[in-house]
Protein backbone atom coordinates (compact mmCIF):
# COMPACT_ATOMS: atom_id res chain seq x y z
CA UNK A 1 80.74 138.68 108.25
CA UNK A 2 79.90 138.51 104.81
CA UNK A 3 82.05 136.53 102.21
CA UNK A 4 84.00 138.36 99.44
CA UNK A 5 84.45 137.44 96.17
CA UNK A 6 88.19 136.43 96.69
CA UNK A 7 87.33 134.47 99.92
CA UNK A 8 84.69 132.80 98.17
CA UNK A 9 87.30 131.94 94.76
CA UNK A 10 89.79 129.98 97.20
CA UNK A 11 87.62 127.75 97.58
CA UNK A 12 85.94 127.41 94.51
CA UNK A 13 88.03 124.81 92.27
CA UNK A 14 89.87 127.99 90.17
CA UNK A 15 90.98 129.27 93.47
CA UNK A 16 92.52 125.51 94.30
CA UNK A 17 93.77 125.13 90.95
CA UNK A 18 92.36 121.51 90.68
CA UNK A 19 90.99 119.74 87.45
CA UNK A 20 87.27 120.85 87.53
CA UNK A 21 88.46 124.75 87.27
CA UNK A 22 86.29 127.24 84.91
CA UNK A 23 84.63 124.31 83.70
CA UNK A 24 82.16 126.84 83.20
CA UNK A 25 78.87 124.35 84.09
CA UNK A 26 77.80 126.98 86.27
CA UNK A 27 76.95 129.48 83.37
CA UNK A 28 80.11 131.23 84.38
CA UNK A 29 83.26 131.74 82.04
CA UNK A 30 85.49 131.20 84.63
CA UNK A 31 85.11 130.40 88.63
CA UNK A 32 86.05 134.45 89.53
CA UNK A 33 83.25 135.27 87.30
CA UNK A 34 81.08 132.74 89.50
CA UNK A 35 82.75 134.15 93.09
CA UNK A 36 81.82 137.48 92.56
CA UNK A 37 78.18 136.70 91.53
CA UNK A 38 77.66 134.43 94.53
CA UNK A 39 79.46 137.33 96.98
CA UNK A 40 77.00 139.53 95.18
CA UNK A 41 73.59 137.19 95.85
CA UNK A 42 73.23 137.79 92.19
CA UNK A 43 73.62 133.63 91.55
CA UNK A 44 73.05 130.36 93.74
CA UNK A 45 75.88 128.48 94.84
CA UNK A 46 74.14 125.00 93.94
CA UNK A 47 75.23 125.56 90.48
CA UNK A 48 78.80 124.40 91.10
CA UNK A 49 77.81 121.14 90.74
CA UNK A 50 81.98 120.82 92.27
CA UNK A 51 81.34 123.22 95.52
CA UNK A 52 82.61 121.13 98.73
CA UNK A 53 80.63 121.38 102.18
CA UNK A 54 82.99 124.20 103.78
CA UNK A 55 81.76 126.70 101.00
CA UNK A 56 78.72 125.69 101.32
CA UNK A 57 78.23 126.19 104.93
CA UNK A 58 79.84 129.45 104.80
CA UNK A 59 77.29 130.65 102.21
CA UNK A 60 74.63 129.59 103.78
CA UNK A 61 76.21 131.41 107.18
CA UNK A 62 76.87 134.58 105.55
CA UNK A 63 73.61 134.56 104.25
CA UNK A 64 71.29 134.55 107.44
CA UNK A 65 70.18 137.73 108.33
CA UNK A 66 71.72 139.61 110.59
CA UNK A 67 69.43 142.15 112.30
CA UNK A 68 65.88 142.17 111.48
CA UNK A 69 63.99 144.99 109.84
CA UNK A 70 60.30 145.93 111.37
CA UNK A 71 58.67 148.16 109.77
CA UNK A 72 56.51 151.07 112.04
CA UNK A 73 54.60 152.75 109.35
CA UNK A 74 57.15 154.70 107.48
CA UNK A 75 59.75 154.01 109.76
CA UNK A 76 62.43 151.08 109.43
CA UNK A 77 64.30 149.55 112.33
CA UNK A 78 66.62 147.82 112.91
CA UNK A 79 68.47 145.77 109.52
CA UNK A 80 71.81 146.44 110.60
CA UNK A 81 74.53 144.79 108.96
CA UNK A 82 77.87 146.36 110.30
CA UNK A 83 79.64 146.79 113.43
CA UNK A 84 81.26 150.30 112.61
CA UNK A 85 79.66 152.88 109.92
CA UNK A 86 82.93 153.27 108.19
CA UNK A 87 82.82 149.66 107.71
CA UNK A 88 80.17 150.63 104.87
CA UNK A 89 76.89 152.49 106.61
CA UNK A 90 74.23 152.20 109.11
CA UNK A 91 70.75 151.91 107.32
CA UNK A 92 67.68 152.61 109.27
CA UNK A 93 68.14 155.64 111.99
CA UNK A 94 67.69 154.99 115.89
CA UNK A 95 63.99 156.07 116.21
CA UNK A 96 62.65 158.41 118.88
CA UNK A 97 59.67 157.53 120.50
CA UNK A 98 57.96 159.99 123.71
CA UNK A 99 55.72 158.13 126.12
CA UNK A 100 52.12 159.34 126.30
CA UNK A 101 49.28 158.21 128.30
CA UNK A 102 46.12 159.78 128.28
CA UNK A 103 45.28 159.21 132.12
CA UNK A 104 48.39 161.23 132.93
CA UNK A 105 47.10 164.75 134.16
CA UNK A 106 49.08 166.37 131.78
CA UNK A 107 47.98 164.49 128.81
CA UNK A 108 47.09 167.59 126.99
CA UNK A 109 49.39 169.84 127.64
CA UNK A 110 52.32 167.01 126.57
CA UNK A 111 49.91 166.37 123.18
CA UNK A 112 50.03 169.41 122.26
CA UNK A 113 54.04 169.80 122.65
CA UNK A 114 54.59 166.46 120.84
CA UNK A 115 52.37 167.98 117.84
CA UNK A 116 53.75 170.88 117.45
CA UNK A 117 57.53 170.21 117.52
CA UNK A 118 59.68 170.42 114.72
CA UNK A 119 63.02 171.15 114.19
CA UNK A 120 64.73 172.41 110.64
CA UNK A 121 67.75 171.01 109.58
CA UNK A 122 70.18 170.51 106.63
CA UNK A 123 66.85 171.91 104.91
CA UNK A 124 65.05 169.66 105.85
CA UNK A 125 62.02 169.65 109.12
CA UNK A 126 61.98 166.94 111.22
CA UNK A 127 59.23 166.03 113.72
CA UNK A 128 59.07 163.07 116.46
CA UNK A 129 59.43 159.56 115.04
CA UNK A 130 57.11 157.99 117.20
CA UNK A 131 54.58 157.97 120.08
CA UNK A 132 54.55 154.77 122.88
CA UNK A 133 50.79 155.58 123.24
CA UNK A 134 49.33 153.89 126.69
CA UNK A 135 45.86 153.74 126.92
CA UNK A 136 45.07 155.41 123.51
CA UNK A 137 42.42 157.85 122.74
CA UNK A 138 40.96 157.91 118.81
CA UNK A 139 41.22 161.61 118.58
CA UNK A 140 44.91 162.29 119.56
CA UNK A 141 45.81 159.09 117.54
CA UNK A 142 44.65 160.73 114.32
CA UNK A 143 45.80 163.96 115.28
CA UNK A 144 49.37 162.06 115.89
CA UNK A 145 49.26 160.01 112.23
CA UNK A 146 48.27 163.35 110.72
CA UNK A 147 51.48 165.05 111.77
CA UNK A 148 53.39 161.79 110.32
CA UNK A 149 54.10 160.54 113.88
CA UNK A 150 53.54 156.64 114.17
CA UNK A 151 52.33 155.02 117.25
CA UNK A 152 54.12 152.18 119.10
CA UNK A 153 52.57 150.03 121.11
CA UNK A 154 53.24 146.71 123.39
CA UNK A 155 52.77 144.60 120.58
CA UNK A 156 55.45 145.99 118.12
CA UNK A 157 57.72 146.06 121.09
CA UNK A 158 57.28 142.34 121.53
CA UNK A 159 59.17 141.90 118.27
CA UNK A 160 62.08 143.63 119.72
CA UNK A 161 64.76 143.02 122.32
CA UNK A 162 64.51 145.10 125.31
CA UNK A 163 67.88 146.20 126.87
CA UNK A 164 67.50 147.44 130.24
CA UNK A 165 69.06 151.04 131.21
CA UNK A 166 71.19 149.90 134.16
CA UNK A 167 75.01 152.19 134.22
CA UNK A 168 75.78 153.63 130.55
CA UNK A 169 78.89 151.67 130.38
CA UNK A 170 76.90 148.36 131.15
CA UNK A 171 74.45 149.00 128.78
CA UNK A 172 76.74 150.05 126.04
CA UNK A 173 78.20 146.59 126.48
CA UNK A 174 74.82 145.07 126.48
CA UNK A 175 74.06 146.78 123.17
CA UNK A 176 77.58 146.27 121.19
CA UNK A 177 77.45 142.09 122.62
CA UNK A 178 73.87 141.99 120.97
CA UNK A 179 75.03 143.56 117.71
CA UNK A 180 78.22 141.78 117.36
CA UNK A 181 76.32 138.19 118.21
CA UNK A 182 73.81 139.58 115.33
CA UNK A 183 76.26 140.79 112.41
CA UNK A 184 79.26 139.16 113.15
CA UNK A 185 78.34 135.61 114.72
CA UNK A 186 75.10 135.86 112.84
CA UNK A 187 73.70 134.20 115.66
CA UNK A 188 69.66 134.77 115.37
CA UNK A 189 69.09 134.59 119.18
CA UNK A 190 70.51 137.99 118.77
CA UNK A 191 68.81 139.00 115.35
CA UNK A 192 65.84 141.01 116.77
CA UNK A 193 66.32 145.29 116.93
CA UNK A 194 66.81 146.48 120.53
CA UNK A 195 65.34 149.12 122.17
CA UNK A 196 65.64 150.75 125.20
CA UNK A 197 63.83 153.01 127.71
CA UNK A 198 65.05 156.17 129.44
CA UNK A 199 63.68 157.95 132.03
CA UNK A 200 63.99 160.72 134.10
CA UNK A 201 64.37 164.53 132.69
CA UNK A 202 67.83 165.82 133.62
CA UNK A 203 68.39 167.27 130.03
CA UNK A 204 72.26 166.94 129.96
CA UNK A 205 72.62 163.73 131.82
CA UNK A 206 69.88 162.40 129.09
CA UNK A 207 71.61 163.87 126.24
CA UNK A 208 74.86 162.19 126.93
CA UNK A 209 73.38 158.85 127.34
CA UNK A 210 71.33 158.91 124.32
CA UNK A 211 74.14 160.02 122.19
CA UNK A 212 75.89 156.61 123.27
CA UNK A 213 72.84 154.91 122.41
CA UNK A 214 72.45 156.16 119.16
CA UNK A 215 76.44 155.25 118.57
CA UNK A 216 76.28 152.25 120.47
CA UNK A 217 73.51 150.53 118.96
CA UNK A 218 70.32 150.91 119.79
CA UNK A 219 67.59 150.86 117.25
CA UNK A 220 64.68 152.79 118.95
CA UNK A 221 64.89 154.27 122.54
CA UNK A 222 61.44 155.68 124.22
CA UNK A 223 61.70 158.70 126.08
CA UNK A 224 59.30 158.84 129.54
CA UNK A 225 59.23 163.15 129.26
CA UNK A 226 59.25 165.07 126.71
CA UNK A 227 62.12 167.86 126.72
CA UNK A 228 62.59 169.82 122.91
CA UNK A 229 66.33 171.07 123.73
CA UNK A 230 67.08 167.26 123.79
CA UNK A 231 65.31 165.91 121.20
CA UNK A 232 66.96 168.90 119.02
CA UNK A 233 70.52 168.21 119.87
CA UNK A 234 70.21 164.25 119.23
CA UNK A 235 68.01 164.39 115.68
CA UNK A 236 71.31 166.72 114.76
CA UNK A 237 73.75 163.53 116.39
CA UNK A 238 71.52 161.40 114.41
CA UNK A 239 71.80 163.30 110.70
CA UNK A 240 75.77 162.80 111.35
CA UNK A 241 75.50 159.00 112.37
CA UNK A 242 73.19 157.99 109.63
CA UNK A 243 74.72 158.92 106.53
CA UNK A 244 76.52 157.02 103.75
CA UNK A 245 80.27 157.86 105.16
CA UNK A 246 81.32 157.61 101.15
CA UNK A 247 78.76 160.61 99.94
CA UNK A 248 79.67 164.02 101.44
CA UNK A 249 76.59 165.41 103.64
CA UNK A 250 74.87 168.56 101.17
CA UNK A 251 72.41 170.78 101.49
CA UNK A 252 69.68 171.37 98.29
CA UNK A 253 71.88 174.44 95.60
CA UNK A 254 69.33 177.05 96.36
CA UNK A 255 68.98 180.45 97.61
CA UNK A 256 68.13 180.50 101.06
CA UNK A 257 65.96 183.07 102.97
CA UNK A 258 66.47 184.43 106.90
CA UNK A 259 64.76 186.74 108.98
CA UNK A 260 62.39 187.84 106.15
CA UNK A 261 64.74 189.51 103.53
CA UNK A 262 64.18 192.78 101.85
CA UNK A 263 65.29 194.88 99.48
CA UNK A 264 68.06 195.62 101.97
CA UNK A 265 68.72 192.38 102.91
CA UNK A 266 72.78 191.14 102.25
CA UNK A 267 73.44 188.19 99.90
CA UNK A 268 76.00 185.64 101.03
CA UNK A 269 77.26 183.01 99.04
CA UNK A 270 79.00 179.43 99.94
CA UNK A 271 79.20 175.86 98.98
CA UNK A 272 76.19 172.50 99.23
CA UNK A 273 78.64 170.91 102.18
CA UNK A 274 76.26 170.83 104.62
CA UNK A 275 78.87 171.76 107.79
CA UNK A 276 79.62 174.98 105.68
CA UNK A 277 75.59 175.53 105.29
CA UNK A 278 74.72 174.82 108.92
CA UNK A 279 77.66 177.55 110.30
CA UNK A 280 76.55 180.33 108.01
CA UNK A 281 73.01 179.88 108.65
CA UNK A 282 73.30 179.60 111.85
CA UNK A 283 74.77 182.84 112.00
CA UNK A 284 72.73 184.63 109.61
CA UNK A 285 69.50 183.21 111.73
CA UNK A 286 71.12 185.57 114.86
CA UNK A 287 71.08 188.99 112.43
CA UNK A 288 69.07 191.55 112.59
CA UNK A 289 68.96 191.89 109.19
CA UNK A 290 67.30 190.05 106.78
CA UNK A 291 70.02 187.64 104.33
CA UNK A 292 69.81 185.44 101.54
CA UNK A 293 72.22 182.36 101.07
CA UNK A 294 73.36 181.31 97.85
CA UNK A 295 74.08 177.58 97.59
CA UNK A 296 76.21 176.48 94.95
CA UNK A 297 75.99 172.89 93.61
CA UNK A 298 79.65 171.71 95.49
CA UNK A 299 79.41 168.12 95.41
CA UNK A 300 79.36 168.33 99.28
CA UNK A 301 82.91 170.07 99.18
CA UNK A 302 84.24 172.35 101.87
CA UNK A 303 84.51 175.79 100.58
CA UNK A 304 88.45 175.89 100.17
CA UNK A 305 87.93 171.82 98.84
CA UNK A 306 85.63 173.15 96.16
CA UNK A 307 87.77 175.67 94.84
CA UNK A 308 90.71 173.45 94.53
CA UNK A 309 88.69 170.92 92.22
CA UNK A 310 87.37 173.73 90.51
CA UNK A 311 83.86 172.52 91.53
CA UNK A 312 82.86 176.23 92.35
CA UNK A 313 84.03 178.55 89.52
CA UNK A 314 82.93 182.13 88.93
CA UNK A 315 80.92 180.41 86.29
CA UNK A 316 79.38 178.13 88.46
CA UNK A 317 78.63 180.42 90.97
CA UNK A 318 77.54 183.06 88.68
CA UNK A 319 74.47 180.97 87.06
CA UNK A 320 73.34 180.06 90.32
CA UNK A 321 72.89 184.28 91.20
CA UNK A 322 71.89 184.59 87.88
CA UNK A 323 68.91 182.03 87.69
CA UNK A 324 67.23 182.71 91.00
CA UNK A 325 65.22 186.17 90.00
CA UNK A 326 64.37 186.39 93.96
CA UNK A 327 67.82 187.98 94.06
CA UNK A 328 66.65 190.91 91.55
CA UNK A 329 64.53 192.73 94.47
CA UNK A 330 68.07 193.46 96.30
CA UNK A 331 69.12 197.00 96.11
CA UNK A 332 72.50 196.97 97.61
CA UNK A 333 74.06 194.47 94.94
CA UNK A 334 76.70 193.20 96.73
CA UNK A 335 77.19 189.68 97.27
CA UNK A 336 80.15 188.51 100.23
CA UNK A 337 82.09 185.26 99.36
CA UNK A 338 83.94 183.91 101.95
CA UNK A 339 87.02 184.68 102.80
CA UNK A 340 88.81 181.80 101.53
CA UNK A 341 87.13 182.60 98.25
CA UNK A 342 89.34 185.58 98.07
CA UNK A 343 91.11 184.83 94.48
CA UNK A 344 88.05 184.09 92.90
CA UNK A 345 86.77 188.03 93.64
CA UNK A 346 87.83 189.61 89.91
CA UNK A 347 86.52 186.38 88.07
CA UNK A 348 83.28 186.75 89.96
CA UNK A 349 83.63 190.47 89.62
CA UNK A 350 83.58 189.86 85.73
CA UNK A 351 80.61 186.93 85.67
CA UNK A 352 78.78 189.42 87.59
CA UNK A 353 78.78 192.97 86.40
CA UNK A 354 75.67 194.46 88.17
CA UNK A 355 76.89 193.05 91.65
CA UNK A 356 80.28 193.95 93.77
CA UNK A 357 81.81 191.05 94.99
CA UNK A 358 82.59 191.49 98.59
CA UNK A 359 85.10 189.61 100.37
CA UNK A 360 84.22 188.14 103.71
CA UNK A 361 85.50 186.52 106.26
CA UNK A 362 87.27 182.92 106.85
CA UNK A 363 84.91 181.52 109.30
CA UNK A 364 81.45 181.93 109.89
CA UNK A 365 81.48 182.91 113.86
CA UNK A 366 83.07 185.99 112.41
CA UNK A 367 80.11 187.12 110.24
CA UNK A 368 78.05 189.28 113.02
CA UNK A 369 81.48 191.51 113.60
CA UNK A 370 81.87 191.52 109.62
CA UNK A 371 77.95 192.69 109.20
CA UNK A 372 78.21 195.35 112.01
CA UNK A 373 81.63 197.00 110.15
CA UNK A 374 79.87 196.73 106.82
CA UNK A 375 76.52 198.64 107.54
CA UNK A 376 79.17 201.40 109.20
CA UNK A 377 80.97 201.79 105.95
């Protein structure tokens, strides 16, 4: 693993307290100064003219790299560098690649799928990473780049490790021996990406596996058959695997549109943290009713989070509504908080004159029921 500054300084001659300490001939006032510039890269350790062979060999250890990064057009993989995300994050996200070949009688028909999915989430639309294109055709391989979906071939996938899909827990073991042998023993027999190849299309059976995967560490996995309802559910696993674990996951502060709103349509209001976003729009998605979704700028915080830091405020809250003009064409002027936003009400009440503040409910599941009783009042 890689050397901190402190196990670095122990060894340096400050750390041992010998004569030669902070004798400042590397350009460093003292030898902590000098340890936390090496553990940073930001300095080479031959300018300790007083280093001994065991700090040297550990540098030079913790230096190799661990996990290779390939690039596939705008894709990265691989260029891992931790066992476990909390450790500090996993970089480049497992990439999904769907088999194709254009002999297959339902070449087409599977084309055609593969172009046209796409799935929206966190506000953002993702498509399929990647095609494993046997015996490619021109025309559907510019058709594919067009839609930002690289191609992977034989060739690429000779720079990779291939794990074989035997049992899940077998493979599993495969795939965490290969990554600890890469990051930890930074052992470069180990250092290429891995990838592995599923097949079949029993959607829940495939699901489950490939969630391991994507834990458990593969770096790409091809897919024989194409199937949307599992390519949906694992992006979503992916978003949640992939992200810095030390910056909450938030959604773009916005107003949000569903079912083509009107001048009828209800006005919601929560926080940026992304769980919060995904519940209520998943919900107002279902209505009849057309919605719009205020999004205040939350610093990723919960709803009942935000309000204790203060980081949504009637203020706050109120220059969001009042700077998005889309709002203006609503008739009904009521915006709903949630529920747990229920002793903010008179502020907002005040920062918002030509609106009633609504009170709504705790969780989002609830909001249908909620919707129903309001258009009855």
């Amino acid at each position: 693993m890689s050397l901190g500054a402190m196990d670095i300084f122990k060894l340096l001659p400050g750390g041992k307290r010998n004569e030669n300490a902070n004798c400042k001939k590397c350009g460093c006032a003292t030898c902590m100064m000098f340890a936390i510039k090496l553990s940073k890269g930001q300095c080479d350790g031959s300018l300790c003219p007083y280093m001994d062979d065991e700090l040297s060999q550990k540098l030079a250890h913790s230096r190799k790299v661990q996990q290779q990064t390939l690039k596939l057009g705008r894709l990265a993989v691989g260029g891992e560098n931790v066992m476990y995300r909390h450790e500090k994050t996993f970089i480049n996200p497992c990439v999904y690649a769907i088999t194709l070949d254009s002999k297959s009688p339902d070449f087409e028909e599977k084309l055609s799928r593969i172009l046209n999915f796409e799935i929206e989430c966190v506000g953002n639309k993702y498509k399929i990473d990647a095609v494993y294109f046997k015996n490619p055709v021109n025309g559907a391989v510019q058709a594919l780049k067009e839609k930002g979906i690289e191609i992977l071939d034989d060739d690429f996938l000779l720079n990779m490790h291939e794990v074989e899909y035997t049992t899940l827990d077998d493979t599993i073991l495969n795939l965490a021996n290969i990554r600890y042998q890469a990051v930890v023993k930074r052992n470069e027999e180990f250092s290429k990406p891995v990838y592995v190849k599923l097949y079949g299309d029993d959607y829940c059976s495939l699901c489950a596996i490939a969630s391991a995967l994507v834990c458990k560490y593969a770096n790409l996995i091809i897919f024989e058959n194409l199937n949307e309802a599992l390519l949906s559910s694992i992006i979503t696993l992916r978003l949640n695997i992939y992200t810095d674990p030390q910056k909450p996951l938030q959604v773009e502060s916005k107003v949000y549109e569903f079912n083509n709103p009107d001048e009828n349509a209800l006005v919601f209001l929560t926080t940026n943290f992304a769980l919060s976003y995904f519940a209520v729009a998943n919900e107002l998605s279902g209505l009849k009713c057309g919605s719009y979704l205020v999004i205040t700028p939350s610093e990723g915080m919960s709803v009942l989070t935000a309000w204790s830091a203060q980081k949504i405020t009637a203020e706050i809250a109120s220059k969001v509504v009042s700077a998005n003009s889309i709002l203006d064409k609503v008739k009904n002027r009521r915006i709903i908080i949630p529920g747990l936003l229920s002793d903010l009400r008179e502020e907002l009440q005040e920062a918002l004159p030509d609106w009633k503040i609504v009170v709504g409910t705790t969780e989002a599941y609830k909001i249908p029921d909620f919707v129903k009783k309001l258009s009855d009042v």
